[in-house]
Protein backbone atom coordinates (compact mmCIF):
# COMPACT_ATOMS: atom_id res chain seq x y z
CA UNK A 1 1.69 6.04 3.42
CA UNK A 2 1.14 4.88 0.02
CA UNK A 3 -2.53 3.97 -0.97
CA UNK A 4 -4.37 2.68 -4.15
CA UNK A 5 -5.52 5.66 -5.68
CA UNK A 6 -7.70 4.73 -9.38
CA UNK A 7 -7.34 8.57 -10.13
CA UNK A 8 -4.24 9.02 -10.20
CA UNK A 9 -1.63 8.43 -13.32
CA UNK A 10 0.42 5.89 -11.36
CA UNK A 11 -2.44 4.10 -9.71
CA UNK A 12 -1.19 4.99 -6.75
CA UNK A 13 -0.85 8.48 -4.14
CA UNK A 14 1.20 9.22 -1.37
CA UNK A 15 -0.24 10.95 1.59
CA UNK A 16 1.33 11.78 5.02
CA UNK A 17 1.05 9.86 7.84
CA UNK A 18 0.40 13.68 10.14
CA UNK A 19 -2.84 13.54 8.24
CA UNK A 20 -3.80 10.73 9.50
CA UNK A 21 -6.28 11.77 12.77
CA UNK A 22 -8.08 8.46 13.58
CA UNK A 23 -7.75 4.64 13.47
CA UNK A 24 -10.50 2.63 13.21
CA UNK A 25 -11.11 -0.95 12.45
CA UNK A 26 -11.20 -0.59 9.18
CA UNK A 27 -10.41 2.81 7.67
CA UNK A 28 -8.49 5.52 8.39
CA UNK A 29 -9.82 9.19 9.29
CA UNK A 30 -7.62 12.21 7.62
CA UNK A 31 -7.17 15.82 9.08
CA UNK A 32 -9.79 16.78 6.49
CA UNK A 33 -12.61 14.71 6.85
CA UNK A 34 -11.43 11.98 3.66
CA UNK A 35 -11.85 8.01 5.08
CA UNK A 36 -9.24 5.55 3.76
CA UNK A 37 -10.62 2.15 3.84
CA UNK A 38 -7.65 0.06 5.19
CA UNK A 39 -7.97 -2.29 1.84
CA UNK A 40 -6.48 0.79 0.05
CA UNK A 41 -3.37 1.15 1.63
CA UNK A 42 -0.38 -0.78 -0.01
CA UNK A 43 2.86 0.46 2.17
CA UNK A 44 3.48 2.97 5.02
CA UNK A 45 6.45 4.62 5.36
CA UNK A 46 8.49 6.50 7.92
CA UNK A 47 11.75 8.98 8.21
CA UNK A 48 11.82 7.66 4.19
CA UNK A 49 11.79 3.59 5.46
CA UNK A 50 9.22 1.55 4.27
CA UNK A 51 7.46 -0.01 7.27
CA UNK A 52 5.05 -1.89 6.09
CA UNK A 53 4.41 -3.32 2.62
CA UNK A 54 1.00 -5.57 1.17
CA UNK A 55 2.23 -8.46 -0.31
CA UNK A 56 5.74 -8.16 0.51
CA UNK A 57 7.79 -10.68 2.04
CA UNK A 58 8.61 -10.31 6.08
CA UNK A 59 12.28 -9.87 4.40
CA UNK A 60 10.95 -6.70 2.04
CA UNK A 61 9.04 -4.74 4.33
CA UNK A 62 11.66 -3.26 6.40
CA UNK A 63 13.81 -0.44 3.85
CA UNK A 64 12.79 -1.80 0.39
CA UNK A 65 11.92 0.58 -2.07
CA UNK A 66 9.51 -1.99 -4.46
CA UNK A 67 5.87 -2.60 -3.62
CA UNK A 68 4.93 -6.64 -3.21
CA UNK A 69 3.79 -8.08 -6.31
CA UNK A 70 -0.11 -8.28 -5.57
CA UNK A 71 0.63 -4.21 -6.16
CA UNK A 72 2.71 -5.01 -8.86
CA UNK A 73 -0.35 -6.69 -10.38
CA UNK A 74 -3.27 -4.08 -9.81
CA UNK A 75 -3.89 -5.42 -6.27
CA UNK A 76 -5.30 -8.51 -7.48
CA UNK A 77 -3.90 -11.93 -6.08
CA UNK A 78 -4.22 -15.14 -7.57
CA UNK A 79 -6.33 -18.04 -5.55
């Protein structure tokens, strides 16, 4: 899973989806306590295949190695 992460160099940190202990509506709840808030995650990944991407087209999510341009762009989208 990839998340926005203001910390880090790249703006960005991947963490493992086994750490991942709880769902809820929105945030997620990681082996160590740490809450994600949903709004943070940009792409989740699997067996190295991108799953799910924010702002990606239906035809980037599945395999592409990019983020969606609202990522691209700080997470900020134009409206």
């Amino acid at each position: 899973m990839l998340i926005v992460d203001r910390l880090s160099v790249t703006g960005l940190q991947r963490i493992s989806l086994e750490r991942v202990t709880r769902v809820k509506r929105d945030e997620l709840v990681l082996d160590d306590g740490s809450v994600i808030p949903l709004h943070r995650v940009v792409a989740v990944e699997a067996g190295g295949e991108r799953l799910w991407c924010r702002g990606c087209s239906p035809d980037e999510r599945v395999g592409d190695e990019g983020v969606g341009e609202a990522e691209r762009e700080g997470g900020k989208r134009g409206g």
